[in-house]
Protein backbone atom coordinates (compact mmCIF):
# COMPACT_ATOMS: atom_id res chain seq x y z
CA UNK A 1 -8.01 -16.16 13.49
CA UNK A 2 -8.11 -18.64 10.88
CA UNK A 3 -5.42 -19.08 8.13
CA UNK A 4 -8.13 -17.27 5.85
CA UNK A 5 -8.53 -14.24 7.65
CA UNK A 6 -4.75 -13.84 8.51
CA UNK A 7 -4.01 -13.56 4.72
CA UNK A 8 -6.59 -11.22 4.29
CA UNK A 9 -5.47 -9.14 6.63
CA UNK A 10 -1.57 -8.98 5.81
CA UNK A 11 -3.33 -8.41 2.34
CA UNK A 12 -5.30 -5.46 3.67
CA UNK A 13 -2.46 -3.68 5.22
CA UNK A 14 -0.57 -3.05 2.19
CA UNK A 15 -0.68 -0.05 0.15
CA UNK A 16 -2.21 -0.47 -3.33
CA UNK A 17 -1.39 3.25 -4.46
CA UNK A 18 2.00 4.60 -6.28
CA UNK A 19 4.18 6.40 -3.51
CA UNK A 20 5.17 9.74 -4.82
CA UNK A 21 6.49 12.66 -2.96
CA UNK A 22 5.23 11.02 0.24
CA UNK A 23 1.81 10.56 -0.64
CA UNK A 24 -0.46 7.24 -1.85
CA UNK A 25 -1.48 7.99 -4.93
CA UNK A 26 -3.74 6.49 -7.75
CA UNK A 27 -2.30 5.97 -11.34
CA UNK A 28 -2.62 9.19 -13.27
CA UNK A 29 -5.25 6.76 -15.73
CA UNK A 30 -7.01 4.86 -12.95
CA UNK A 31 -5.82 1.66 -14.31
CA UNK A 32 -4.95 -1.56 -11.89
CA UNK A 33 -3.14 -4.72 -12.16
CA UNK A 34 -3.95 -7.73 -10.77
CA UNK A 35 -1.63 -9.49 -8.34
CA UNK A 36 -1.87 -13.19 -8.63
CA UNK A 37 -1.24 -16.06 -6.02
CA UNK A 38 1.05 -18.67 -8.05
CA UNK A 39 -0.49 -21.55 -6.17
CA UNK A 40 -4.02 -20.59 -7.09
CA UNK A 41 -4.37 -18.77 -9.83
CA UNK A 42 -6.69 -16.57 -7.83
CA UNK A 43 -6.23 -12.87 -7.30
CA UNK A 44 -4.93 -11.32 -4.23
CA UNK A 45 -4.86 -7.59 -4.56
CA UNK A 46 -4.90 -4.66 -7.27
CA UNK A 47 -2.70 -2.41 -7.33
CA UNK A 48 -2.24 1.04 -9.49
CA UNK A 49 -0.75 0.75 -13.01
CA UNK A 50 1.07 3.40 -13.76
CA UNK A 51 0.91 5.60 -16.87
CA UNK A 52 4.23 7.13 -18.46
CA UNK A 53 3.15 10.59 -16.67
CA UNK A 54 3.66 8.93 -13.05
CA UNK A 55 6.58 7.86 -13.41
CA UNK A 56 8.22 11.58 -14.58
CA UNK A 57 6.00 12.56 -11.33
CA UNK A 58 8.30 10.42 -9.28
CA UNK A 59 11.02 11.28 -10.82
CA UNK A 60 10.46 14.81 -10.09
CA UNK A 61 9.80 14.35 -6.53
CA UNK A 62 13.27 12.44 -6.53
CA UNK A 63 14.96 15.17 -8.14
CA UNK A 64 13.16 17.94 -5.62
CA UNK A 65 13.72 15.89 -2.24
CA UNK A 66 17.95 15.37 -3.20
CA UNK A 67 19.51 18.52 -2.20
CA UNK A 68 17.79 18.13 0.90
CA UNK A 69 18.43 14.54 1.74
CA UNK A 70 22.18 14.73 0.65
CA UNK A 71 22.55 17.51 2.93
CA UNK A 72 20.80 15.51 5.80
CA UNK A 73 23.44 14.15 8.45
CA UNK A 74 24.93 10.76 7.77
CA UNK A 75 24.08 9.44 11.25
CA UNK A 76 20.36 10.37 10.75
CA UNK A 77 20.14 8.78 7.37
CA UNK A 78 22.04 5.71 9.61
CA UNK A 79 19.12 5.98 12.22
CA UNK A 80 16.43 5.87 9.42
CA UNK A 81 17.80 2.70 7.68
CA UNK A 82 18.66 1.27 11.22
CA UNK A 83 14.41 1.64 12.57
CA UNK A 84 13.45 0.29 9.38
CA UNK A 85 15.83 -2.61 10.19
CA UNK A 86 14.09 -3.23 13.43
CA UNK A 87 10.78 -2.92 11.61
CA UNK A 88 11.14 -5.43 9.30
CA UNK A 89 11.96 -7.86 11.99
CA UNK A 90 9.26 -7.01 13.82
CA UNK A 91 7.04 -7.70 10.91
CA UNK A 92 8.97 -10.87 9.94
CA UNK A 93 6.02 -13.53 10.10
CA UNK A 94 3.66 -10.40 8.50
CA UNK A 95 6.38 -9.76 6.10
CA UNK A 96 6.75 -12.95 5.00
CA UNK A 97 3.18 -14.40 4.91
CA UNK A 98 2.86 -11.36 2.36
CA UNK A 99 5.64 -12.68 0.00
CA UNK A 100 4.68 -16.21 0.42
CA UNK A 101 0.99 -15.21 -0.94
CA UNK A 102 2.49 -12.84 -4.22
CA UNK A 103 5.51 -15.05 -4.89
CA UNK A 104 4.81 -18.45 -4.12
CA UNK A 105 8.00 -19.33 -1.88
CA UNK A 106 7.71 -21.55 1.09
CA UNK A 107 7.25 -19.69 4.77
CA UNK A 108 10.08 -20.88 5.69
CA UNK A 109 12.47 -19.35 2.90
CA UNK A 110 10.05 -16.03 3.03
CA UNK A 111 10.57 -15.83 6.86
CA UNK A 112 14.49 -16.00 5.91
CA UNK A 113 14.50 -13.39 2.75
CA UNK A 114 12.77 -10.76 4.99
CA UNK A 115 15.81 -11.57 7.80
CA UNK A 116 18.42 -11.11 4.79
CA UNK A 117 16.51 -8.52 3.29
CA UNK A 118 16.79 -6.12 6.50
CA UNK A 119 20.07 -6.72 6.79
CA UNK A 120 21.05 -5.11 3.96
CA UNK A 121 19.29 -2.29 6.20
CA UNK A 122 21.89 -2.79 8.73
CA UNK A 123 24.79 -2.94 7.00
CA UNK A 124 24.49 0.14 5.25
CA UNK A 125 22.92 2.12 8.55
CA UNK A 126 26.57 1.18 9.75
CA UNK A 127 28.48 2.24 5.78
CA UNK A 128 25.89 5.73 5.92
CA UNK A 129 28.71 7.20 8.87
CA UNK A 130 32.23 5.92 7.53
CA UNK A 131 31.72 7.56 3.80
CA UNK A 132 35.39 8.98 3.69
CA UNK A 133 37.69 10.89 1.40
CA UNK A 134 41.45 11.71 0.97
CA UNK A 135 44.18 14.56 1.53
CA UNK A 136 47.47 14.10 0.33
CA UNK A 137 50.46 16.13 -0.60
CA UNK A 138 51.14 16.40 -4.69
CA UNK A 139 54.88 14.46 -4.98
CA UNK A 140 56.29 17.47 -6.21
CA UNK A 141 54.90 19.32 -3.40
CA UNK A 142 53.68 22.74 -3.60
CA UNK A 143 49.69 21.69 -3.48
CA UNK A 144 47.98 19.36 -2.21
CA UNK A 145 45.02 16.81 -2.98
CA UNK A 146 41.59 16.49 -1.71
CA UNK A 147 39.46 14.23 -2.63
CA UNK A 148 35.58 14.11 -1.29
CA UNK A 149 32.79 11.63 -1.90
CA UNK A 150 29.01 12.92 -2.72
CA UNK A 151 25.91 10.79 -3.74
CA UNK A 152 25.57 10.47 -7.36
CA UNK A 153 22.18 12.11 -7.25
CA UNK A 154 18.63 10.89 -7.92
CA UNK A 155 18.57 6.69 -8.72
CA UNK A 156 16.44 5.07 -10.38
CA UNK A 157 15.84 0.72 -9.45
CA UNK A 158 14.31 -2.24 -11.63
CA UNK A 159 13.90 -4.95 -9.11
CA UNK A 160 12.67 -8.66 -10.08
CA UNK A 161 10.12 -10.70 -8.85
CA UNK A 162 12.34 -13.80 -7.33
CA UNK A 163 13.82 -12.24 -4.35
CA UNK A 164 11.08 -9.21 -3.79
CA UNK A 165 11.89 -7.52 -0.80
CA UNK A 166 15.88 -8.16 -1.03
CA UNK A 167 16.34 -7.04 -4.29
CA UNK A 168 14.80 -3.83 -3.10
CA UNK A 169 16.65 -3.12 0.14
CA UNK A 170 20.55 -4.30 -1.49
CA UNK A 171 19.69 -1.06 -3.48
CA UNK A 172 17.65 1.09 -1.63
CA UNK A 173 19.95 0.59 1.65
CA UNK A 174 23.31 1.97 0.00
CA UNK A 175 21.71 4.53 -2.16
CA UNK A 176 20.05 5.72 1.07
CA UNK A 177 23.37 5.26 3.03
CA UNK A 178 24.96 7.41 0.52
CA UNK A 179 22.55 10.47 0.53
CA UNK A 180 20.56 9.46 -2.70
CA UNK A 181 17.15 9.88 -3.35
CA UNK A 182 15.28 7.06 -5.29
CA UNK A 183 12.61 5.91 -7.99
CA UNK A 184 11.67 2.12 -7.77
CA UNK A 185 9.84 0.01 -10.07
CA UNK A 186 9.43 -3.82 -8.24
CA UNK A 187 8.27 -6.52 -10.64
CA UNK A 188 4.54 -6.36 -11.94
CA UNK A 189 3.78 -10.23 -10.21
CA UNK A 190 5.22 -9.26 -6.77
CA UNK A 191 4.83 -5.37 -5.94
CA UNK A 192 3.12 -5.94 -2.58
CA UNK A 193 6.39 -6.65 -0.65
CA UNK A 194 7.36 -3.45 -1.81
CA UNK A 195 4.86 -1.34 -1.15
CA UNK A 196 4.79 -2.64 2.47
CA UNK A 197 8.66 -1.55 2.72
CA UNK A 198 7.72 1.65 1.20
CA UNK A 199 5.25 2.24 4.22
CA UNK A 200 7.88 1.03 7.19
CA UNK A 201 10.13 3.34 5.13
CA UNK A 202 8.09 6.34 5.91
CA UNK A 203 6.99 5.02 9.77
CA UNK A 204 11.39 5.16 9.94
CA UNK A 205 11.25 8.71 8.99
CA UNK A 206 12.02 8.76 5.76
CA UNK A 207 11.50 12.21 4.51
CA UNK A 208 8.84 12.70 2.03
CA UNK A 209 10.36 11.85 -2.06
CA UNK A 210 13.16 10.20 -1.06
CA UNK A 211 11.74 6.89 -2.19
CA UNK A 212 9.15 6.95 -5.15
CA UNK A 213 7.60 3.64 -5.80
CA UNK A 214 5.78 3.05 -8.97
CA UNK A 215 4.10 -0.10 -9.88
CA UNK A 216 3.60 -0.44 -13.61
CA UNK A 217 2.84 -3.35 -16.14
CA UNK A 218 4.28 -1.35 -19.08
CA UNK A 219 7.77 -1.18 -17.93
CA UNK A 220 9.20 -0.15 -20.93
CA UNK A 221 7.01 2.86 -21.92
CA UNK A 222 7.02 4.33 -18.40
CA UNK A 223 11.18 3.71 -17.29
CA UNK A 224 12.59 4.67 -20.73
CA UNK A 225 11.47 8.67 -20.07
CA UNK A 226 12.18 8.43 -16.44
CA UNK A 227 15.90 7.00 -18.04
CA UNK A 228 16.21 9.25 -20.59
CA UNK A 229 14.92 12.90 -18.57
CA UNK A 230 18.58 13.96 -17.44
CA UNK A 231 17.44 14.41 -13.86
CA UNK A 232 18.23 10.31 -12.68
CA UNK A 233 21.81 10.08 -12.44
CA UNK A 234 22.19 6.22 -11.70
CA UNK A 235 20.33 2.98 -12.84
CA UNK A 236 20.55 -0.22 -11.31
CA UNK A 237 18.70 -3.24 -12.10
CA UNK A 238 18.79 -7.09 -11.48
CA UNK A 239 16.85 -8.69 -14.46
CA UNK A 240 17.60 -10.53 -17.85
CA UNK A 241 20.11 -9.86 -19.71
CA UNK A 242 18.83 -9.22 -22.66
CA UNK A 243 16.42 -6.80 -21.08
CA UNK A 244 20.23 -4.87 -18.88
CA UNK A 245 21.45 -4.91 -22.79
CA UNK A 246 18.67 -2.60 -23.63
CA UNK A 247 18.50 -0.23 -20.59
CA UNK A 248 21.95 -0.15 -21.15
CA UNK A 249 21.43 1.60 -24.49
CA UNK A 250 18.93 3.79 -23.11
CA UNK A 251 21.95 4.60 -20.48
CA UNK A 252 23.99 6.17 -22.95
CA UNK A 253 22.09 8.79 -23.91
CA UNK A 254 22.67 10.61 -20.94
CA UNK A 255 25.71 8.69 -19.77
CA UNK A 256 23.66 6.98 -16.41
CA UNK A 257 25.69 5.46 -13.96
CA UNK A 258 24.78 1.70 -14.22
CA UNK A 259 24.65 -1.01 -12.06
CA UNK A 260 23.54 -4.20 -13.50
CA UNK A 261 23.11 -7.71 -12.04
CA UNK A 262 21.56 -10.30 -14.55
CA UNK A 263 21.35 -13.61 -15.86
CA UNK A 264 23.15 -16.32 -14.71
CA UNK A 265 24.07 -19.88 -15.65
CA UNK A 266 26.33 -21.65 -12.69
CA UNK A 267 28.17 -24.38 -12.76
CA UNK A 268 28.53 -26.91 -9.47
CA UNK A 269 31.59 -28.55 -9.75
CA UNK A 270 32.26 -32.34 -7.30
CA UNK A 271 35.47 -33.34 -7.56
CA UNK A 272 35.80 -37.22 -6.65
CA UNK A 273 37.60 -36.23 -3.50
CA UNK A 274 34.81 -34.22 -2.41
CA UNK A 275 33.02 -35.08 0.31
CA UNK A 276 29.84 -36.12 -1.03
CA UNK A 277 27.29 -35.50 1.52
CA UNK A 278 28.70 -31.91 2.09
CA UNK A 279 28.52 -31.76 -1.98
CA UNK A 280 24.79 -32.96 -1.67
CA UNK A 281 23.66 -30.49 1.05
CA UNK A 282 25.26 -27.66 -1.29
CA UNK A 283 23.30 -28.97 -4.28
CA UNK A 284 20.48 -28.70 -2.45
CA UNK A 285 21.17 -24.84 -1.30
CA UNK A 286 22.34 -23.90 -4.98
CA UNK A 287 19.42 -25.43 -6.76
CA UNK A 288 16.48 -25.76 -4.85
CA UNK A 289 16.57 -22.02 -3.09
CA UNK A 290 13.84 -20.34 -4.03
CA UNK A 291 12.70 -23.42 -6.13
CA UNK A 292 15.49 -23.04 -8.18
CA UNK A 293 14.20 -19.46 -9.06
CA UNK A 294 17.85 -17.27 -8.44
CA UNK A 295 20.67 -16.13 -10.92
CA UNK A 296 22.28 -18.04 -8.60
CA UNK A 297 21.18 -21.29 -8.73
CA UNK A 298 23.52 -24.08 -9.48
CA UNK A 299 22.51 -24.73 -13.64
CA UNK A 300 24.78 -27.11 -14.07
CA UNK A 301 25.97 -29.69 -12.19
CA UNK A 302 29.12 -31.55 -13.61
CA UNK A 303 30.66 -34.50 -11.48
CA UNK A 304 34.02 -36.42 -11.95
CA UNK A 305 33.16 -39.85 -13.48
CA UNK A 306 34.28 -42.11 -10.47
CA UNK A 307 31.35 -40.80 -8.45
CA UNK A 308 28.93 -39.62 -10.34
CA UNK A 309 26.49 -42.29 -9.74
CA UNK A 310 26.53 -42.01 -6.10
CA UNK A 311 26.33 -38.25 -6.13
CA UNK A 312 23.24 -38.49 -8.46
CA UNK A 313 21.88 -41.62 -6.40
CA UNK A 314 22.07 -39.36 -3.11
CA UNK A 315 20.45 -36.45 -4.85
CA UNK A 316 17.91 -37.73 -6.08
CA UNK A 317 16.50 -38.93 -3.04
CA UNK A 318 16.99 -35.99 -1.33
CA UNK A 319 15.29 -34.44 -4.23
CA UNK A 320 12.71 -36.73 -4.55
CA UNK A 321 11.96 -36.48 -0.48
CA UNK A 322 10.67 -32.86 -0.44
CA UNK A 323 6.83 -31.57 -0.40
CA UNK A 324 5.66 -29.75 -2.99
CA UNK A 325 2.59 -27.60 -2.17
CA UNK A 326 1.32 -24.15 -1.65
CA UNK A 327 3.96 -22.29 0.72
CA UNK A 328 1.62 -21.73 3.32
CA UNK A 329 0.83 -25.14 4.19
CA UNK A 330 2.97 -27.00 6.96
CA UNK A 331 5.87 -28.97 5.89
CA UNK A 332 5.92 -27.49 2.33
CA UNK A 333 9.69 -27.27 0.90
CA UNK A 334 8.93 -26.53 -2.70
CA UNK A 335 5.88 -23.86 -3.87
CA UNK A 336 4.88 -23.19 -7.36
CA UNK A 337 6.95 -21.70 -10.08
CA UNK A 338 6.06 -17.53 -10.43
CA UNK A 339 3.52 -18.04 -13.91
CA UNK A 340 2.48 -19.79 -16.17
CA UNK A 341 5.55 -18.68 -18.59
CA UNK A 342 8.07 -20.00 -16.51
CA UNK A 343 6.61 -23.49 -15.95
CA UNK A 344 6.20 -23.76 -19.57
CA UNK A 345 10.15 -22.67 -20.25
CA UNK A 346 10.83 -25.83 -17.32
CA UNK A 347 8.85 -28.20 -19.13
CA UNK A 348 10.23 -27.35 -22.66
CA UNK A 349 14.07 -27.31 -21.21
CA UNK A 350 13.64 -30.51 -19.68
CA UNK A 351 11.59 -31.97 -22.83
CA UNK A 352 14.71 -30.63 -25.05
CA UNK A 353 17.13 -32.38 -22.55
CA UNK A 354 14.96 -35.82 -22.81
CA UNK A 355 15.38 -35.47 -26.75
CA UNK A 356 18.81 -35.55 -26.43
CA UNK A 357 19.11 -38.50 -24.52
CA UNK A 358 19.38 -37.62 -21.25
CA UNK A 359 17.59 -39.72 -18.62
CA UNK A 360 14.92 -38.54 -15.80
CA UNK A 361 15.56 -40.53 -12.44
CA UNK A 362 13.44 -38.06 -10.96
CA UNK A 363 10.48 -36.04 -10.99
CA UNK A 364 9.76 -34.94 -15.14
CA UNK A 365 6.20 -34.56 -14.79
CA UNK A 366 3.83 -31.18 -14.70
CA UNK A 367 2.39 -31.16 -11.63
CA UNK A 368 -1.71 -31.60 -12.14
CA UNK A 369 -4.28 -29.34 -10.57
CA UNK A 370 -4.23 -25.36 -10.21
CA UNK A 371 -1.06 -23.27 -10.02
CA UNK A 372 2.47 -23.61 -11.50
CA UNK A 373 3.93 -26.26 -10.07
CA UNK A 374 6.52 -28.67 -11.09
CA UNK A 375 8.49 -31.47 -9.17
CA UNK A 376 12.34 -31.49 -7.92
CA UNK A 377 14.02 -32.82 -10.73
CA UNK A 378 17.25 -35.16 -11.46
CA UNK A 379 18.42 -35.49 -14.73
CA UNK A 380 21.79 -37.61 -15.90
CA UNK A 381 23.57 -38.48 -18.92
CA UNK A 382 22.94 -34.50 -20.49
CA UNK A 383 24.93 -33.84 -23.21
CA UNK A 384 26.44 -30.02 -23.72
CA UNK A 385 24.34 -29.64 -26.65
CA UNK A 386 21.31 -29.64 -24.25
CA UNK A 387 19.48 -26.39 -23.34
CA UNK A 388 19.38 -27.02 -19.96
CA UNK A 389 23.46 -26.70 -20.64
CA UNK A 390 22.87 -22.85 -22.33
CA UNK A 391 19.61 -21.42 -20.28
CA UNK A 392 18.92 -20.36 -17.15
CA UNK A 393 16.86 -23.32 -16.14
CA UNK A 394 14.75 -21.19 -13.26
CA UNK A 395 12.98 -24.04 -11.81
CA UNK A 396 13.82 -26.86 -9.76
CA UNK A 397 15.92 -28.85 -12.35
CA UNK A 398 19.31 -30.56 -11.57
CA UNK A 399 20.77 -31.72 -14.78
CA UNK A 400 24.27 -33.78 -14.38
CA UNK A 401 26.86 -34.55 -16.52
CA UNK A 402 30.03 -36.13 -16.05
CA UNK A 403 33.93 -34.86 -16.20
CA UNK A 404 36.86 -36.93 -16.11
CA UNK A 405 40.07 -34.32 -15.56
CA UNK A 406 40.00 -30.82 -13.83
CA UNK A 407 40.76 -28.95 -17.72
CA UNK A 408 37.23 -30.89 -19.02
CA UNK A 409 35.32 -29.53 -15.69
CA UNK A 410 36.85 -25.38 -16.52
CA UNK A 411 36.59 -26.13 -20.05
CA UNK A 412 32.69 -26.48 -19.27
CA UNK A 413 32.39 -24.43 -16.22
CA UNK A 414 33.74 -21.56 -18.52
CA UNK A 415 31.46 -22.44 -21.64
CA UNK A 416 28.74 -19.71 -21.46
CA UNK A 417 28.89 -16.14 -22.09
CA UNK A 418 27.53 -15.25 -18.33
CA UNK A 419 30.17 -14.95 -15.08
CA UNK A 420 27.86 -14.82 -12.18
CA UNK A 421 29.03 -17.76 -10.11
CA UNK A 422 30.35 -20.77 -9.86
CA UNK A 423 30.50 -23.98 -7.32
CA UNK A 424 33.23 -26.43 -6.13
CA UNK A 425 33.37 -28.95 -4.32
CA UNK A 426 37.03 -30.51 -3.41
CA UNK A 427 39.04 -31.31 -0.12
CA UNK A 428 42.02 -30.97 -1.89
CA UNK A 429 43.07 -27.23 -1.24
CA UNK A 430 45.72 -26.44 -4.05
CA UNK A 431 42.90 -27.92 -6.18
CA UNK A 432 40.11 -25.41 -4.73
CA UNK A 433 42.28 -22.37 -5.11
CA UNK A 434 43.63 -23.38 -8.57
CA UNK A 435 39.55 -24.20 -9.95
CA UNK A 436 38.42 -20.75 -7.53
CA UNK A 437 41.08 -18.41 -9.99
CA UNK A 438 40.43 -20.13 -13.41
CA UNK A 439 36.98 -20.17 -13.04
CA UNK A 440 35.66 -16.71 -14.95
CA UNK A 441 33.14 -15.31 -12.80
CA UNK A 442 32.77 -13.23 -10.10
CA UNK A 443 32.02 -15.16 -7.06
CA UNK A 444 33.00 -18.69 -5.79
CA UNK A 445 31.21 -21.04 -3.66
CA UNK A 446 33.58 -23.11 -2.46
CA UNK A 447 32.54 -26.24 -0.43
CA UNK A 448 28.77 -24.21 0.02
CA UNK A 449 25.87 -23.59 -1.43
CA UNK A 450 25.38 -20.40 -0.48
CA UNK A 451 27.45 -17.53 -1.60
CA UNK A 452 24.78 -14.38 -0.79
CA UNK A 453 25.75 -12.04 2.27
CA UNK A 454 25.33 -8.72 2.85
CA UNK A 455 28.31 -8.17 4.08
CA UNK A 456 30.31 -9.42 0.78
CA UNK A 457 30.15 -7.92 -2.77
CA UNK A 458 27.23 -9.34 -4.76
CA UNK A 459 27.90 -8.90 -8.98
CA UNK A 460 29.17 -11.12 -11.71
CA UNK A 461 31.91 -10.67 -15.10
CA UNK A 462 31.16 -11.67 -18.72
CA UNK A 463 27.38 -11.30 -19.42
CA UNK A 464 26.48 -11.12 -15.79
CA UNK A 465 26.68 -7.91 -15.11
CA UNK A 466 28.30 -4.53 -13.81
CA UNK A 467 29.59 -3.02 -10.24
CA UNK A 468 28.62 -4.61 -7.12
CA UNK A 469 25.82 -4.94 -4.55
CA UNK A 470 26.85 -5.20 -0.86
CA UNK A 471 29.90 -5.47 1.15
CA UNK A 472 32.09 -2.26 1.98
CA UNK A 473 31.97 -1.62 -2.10
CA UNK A 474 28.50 -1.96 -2.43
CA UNK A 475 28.29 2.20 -1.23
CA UNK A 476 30.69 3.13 -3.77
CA UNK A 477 28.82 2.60 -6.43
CA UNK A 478 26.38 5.75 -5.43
CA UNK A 479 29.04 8.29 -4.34
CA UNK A 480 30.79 10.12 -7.04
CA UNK A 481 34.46 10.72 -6.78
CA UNK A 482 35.21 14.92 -6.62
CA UNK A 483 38.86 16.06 -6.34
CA UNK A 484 39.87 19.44 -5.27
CA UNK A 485 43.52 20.96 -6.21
CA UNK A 486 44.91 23.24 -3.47
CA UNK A 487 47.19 25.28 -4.57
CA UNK A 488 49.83 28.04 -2.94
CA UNK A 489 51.23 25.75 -0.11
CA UNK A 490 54.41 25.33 0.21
């Protein structure tokens, strides 16, 4: 089968309905979107649009389904998440030719999001059966304490486009866990990845309305009533912050449990005792993952004086070594940006930067021909008044500046209203610990790149967010907390 056909049949398989109570459905209006290959410019699939009405129909299909689900045993909500799991991994090339296609990331990093992604099934198969509580004695005696833990109800999930199938499972895998039924919206550019978990959802046994997935270009005008009804009871969504700022609001008015993981503008901190080539191979995880496309990307790199020029020296070739092409051909390490509104936000930071005096050594230049690509990047001598300094870059930009003393590097580190994360790089280990605590955020990489695991609790301070995703926390944040006074003991 040639590479043609493949992608048209991954394309075929996926559902192009809304998934409501159970069933493939079209929008209430008819109306489609367009799903668009990044590389191309050409479009893959349509899918349904969803109309304000559909999304209340999910939401009521949520809100029917809960008593039910929360009710179901916590070892077969465990066996559910744990065949889906398997699925995924079974699908992995399918899975990820899919996600290469509608988000523009190379085969090699799709074949590893749908690996991470099902993990978070895992993970939370294994939380769904040690959900816990508490019985103590009052200290004065006379009664005593329980304490139980119950899902939080019907949820309702904004995912993003960047990460599109493990953005979806970090929340649908504890809210399942937990005994919560679900309403998900996935980004308008990438819904297909979705909609293909949505159907190895349902192959796993999930009972009908437990997961709602509606697709929908006017995400404003059909999540605010779904928000605002009374029935959801939680909202979690990785996006903007400016757009968590005003679900937030929308939160209040019926006091939603919110999770919120959004923007980010990290700092990667070498230290001149570092060891450079380990600092090197980091920069290259924290800024070119996903093309530079993650909250977590390293935004600003910052390196002590004495080697700054070899750091940026070594870099830059690595930088200026990878292939830049659609993420289907072989040997690609760097696709095309999502649209065309984030290459034009690259090529206006990086123009702002220039303007400012700092100097290109590599890369700089839109990429000609179709699709939205643009080259690995090295920029030195950027002044903090520089945007690239302020903005979430999202692209595959690595602007450096220099520090002289460990205050000047936290000083900047800490200059920016977000708190998502933070790199250093040091072999000096009263330095990394000292740097690890000042730094105000809410994860470290220390000596990596790579900070994202399943296993460890995702979520930022500041600007960056609320709660956690992940890690033996990440459940908590769908089980309420009920306590129960016994009296007449003595």
């Amino acid at each position: 089968m040639g590479n043609a056909d493949l992608e048209r049949k991954v394309l075929d398989s996926v559902p192009t309905g809304l998934l409501i109570g159970g069933r493939w459905r079209p929008s209430s209006s008819g109306a489609t979107v367009k799903v668009e290959d990044p590389s191309t410019g050409a479009v893959l699939a349509e899918v349904a649009d969803a109309a304000p009405e559909d999304g209340l129909a999910a939401l009521t299909a949520a809100h029917e389904a809960q008593a039910d689900f929360a009710a179901l045993a916590p070892r077969e909500r465990s066996d559910i998440l744990r065949r889906a799991f398997e699925a995924m991994l079974a699908r992995q090339e399918e899975l990820a030719l899919l996600m290469t296609l509608e988000m523009g990331k190379p085969l090699a990093e799709a074949r590893g999001e749908v690996a991470y992604a099902a993990e978070f099934f895992r993970w939370f198969a294994e939380e769904a059966v040690r959900i816990d509580g508490g019985f103590a004695t009052a200290p004065a005696g006379g009664s005593r304490f329980l304490v139980m833990k119950q899902p939080v109800g019907p949820c309702v999930f904004i995912t993003p486009w960047n990460f599109p199938l493990a953005m979806g499972t970090r929340k649908i895998g504890p809210a399942l866990a937990a005994g919560c039924t679900v309403v998900i919206k996935p980004a308008p550019q990438t819904p297909l990845s979705m909609l293909a978990l949505g159907r190895i959802l349902l192959d796993a046994g999930l009972p009908a309305g437990v997961l709602n997935i509606v697709t929908a270009t006017d995400a404003g005008g059909v999540m605010e009533p779904v928000i605002r009804d009374g029935r959801a009871r939680k909202l979690s969504f990785t996006g903007s912050t400016g757009v968590g700022k005003i679900l937030l609001e929308q939160c209040a008015d019926k006091v939603l449990r919110t999770s919120m993981e959004l923007g980010g503008n990290a700092s990667f901190l070498v230290f001149e005792d570092a060891d450079l080539d380990k600092a090197v191979e980091g920069a290259m995880l924290a800024k070119m993952r996903n093309m530079g496309e993650a909250c977590t990307a390293a935004n600003r790199l910052y390196v002590q004086r004495s080697v700054a020029d070899e750091f940026a020296a070594k870099l830059g070739e690595r930088m200026g070594a990878l292939k830049v092409g659609r993420g289907t051909e072989d040997g690609v390490q760097v696709g095309p940006l999502i649209d065309r509104k984030g290459l034009d936000k690259v090529v206006d930071l990086v123009g702002d930067a220039v303007a400012h005096g700092a100097r290109i050594t590599v890369g700089g230049e839109r990429v000609d021909g179709p699709g939205y690509f643009y080259p690995p990047t090295v920029i030195t001598d950027v002044p903090q008044s520089s945007r690239l300094n302020h903005e979430e870059i999202f692209g595959p930009v690595a602007p450096i500046s220099v520090f002289d003393t460990e205050e000047e590097a936290l000083t900047a580190a800490n200059a920016t209203e977000f708190g998502l994360v933070n790199y250093v790089f040091t072999e000096n280990l009263n330095r990394a610990l000292r740097v690890a605590e000042k730094l105000e955020c809410g994860m470290v990489g220390l000596n990596t790149g790579l900070v994202s695991n399943p296993a460890a609790p995702f979520g930022g301070t500041k600007e960056s967010g609320l709660g956690r995703e992940g890690g033996t926390v990440g459940i908590d944040e769908f089980l309420e907390l009920k306590y129960v006074a016994i009296g007449g003991l003595q």
